[in-house]
C-alpha atoms as a PDB file:
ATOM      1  CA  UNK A   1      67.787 116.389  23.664  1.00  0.00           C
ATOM      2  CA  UNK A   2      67.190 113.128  21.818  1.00  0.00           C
ATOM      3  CA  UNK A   3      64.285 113.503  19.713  1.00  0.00           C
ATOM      4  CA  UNK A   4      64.560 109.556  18.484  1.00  0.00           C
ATOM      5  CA  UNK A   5      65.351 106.861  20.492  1.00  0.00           C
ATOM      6  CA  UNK A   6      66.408 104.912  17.350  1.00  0.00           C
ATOM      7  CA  UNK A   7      69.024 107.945  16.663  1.00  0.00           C
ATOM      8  CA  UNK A   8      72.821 107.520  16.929  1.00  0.00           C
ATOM      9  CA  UNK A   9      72.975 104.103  18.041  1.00  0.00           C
ATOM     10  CA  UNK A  10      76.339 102.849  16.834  1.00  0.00           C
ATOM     11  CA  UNK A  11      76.620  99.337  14.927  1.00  0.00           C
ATOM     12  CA  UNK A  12      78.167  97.320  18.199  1.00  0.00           C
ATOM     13  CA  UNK A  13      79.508  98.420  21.638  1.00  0.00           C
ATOM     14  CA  UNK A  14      81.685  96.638  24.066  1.00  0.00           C
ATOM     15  CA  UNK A  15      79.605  97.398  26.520  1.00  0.00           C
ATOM     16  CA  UNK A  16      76.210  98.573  27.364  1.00  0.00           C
ATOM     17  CA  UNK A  17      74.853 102.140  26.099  1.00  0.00           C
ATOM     18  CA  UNK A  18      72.693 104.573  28.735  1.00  0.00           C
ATOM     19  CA  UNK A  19      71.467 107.411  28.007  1.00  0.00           C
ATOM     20  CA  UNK A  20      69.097 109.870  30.951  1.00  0.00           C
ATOM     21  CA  UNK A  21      66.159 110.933  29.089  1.00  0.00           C
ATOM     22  CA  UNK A  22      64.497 112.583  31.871  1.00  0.00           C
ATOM     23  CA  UNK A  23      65.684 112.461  35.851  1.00  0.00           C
ATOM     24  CA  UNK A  24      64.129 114.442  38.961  1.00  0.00           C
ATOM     25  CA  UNK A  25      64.122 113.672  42.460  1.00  0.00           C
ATOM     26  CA  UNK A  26      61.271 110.485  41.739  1.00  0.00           C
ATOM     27  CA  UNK A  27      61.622 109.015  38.109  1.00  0.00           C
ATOM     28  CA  UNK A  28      64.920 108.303  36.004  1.00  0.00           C
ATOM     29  CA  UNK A  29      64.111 107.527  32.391  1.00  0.00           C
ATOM     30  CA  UNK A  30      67.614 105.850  30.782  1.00  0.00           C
ATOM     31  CA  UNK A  31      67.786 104.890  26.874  1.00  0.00           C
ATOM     32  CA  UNK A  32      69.767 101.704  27.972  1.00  0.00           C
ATOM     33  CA  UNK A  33      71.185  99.642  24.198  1.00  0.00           C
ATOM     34  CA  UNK A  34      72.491  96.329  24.851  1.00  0.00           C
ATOM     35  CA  UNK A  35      74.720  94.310  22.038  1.00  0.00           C
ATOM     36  CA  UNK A  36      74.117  90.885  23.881  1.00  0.00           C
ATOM     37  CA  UNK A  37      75.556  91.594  26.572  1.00  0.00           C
ATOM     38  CA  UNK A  38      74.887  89.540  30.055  1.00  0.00           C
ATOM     39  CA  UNK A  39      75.347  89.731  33.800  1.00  0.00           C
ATOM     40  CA  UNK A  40      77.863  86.639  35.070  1.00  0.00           C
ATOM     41  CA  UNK A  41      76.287  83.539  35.702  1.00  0.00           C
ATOM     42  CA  UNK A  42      75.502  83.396  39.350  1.00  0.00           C
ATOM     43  CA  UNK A  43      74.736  87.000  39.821  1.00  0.00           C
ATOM     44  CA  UNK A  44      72.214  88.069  41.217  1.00  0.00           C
ATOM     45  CA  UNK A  45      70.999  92.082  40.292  1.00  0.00           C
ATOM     46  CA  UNK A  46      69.189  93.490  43.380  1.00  0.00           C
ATOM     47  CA  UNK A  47      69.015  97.688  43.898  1.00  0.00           C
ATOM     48  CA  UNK A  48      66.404  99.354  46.073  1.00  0.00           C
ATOM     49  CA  UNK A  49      64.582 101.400  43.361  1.00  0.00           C
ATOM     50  CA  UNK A  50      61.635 100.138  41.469  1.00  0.00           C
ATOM     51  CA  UNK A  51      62.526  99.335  37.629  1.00  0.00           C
ATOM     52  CA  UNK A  52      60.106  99.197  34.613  1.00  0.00           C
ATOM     53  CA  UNK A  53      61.313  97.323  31.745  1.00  0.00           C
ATOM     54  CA  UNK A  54      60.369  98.316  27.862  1.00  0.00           C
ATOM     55  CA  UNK A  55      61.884  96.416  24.988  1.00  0.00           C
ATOM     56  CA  UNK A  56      61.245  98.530  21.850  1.00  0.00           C
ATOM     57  CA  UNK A  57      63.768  96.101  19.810  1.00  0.00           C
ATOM     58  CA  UNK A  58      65.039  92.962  19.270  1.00  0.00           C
ATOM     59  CA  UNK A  59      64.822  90.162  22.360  1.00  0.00           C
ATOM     60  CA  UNK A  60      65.496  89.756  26.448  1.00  0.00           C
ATOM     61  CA  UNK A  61      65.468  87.594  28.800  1.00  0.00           C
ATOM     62  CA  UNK A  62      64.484  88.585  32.866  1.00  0.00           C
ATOM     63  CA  UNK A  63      64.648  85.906  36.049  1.00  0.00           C
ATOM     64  CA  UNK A  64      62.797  87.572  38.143  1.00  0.00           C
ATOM     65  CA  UNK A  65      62.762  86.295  42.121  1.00  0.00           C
ATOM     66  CA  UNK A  66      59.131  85.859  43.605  1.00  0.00           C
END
């Protein structure tokens, strides 16, 4: 179990980090670190599940549609 979400994060990544805090049938909680990293330009992210967003470091920027 991860006791702090500041714990173990490695200097850089190539990619994305996730971790699942917490999953049932209803809720999935991910530890998600980003170095920077980006969808293309153009793309569009769209999934069928609800998402809340909390940035406990650094900066981010959404588009949101609507």
């Amino acid at each position: 179990m991860l006791a702090n979400l500041f714990a173990d994060i490695p200097d850089k990544a190539p990619e994305e980090l996730f971790t699942t805090l917490l999953q049932n049938p209803q809720c999935r909680i991910e530890r998600i670190v980003s170095y920077g990293q980006a969808s293309p330009e153009g793309f569009w992210y769209d999934q069928p599940q609800d998402e809340w967003v909390l940035l406990l470091q650094g900066s981010a920027e959404l588009d949101l549609d609507g």
